[in-house]
Protein backbone atom coordinates (compact mmCIF):
# COMPACT_ATOMS: atom_id res chain seq x y z
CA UNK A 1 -21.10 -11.07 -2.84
CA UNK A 2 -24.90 -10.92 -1.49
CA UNK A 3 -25.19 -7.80 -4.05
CA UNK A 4 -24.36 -9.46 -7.11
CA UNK A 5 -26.94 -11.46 -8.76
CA UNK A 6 -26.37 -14.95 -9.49
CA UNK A 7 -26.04 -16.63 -12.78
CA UNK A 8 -24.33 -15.17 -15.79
CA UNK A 9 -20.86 -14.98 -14.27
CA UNK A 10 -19.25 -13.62 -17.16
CA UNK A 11 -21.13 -10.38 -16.43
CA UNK A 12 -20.44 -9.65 -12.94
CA UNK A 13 -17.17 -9.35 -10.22
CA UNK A 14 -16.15 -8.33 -7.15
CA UNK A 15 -13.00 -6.53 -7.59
CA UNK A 16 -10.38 -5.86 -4.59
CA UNK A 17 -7.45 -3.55 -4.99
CA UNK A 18 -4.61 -2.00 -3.56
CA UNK A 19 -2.54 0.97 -3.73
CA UNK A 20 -0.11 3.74 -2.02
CA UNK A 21 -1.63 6.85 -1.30
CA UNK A 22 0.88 9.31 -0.75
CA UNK A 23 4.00 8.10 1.23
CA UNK A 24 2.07 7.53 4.36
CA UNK A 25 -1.22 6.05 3.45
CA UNK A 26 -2.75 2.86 1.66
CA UNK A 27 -6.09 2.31 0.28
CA UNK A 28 -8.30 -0.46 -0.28
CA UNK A 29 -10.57 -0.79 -2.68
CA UNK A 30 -14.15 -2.94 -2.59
CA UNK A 31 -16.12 -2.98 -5.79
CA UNK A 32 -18.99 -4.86 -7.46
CA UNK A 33 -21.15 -4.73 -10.16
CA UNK A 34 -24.38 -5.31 -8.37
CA UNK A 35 -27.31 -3.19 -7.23
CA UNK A 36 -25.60 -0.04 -6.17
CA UNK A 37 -26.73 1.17 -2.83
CA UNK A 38 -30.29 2.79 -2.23
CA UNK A 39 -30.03 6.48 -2.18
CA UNK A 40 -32.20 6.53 0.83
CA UNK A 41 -30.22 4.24 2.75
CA UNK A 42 -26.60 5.99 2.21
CA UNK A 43 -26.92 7.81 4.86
CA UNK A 44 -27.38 5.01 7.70
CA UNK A 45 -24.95 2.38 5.84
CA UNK A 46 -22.66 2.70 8.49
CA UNK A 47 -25.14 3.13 11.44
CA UNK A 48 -24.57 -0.03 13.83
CA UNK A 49 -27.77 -2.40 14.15
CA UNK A 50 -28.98 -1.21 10.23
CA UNK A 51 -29.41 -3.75 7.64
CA UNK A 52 -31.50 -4.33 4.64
CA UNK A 53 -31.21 -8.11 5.98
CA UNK A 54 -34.42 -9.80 6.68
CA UNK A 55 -34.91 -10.58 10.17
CA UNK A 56 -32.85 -13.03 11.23
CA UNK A 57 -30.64 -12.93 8.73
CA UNK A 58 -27.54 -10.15 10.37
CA UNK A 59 -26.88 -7.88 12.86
CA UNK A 60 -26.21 -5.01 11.18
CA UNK A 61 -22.99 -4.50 12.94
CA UNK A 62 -19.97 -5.61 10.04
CA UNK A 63 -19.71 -2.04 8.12
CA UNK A 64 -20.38 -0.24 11.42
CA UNK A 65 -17.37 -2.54 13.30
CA UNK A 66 -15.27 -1.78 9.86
CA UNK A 67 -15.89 1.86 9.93
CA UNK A 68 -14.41 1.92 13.84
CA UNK A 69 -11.95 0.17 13.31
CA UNK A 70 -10.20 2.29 10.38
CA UNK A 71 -11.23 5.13 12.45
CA UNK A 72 -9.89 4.41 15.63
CA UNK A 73 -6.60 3.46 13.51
CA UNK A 74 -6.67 7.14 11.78
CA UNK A 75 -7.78 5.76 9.06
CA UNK A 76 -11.41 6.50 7.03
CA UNK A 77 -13.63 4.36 5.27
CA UNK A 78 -16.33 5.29 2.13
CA UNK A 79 -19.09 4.40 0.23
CA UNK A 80 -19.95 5.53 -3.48
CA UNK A 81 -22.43 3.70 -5.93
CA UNK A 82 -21.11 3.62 -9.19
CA UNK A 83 -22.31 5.08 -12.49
CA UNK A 84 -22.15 1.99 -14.34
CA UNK A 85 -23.86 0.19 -11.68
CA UNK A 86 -22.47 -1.69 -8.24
CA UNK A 87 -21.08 0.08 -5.47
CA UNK A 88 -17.52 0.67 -4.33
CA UNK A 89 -15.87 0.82 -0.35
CA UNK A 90 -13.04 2.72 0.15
CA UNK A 91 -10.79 2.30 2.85
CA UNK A 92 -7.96 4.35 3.49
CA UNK A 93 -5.11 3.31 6.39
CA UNK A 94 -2.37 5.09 7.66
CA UNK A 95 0.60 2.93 6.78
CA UNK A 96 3.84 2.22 8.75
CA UNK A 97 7.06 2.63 6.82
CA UNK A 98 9.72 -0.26 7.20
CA UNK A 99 13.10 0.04 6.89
């Protein structure tokens, strides 16, 4: 929500979905339409201790705490800006099947 400028609600969202992926997987998706990410900044998005935060203001450690946990859970997670502007987080979990 901090990347979405305020005002003119009409014109921006922060979209979350859901869906299967494959019989044994689910993903989750994240997406805005604010800012997009800062190509020079991609890389270390995930880096624990980085933010674009003034000081003060975070810890830098949410996406990097995120990224473990799907990970440790054999799961992945993903960052792409979009073309028509904002950014999107994919997160893809193994999922359990029930009976």
């Amino acid at each position: 929500s901090q990347a979405v400028p305020e005002g003119a609600p009409e014109q921006h969202e922060i979209r979350i979905t859901t869906r299967p992926q494959g019989h044994d997987h689910v993903v989750v998706e994240f997406s805005d339409t604010g800012c997009g990410i800062a190509p020079e900044i991609l890389p270390r998005i995930f880096d624990p201790f980085f933010t674009t935060k003034p000081e003060g203001q975070g810890t830098g450690l949410g996406l990097s705490i995120c990224y473990r946990i799907a990970e440790e859970h054999g799961g992945a997670v993903r960052l792409e800006n979009l073309r028509e502007g904002g950014a999107r987080f994919v997160v893809d979990l193994p999922a359990e099947s029930v009976p």
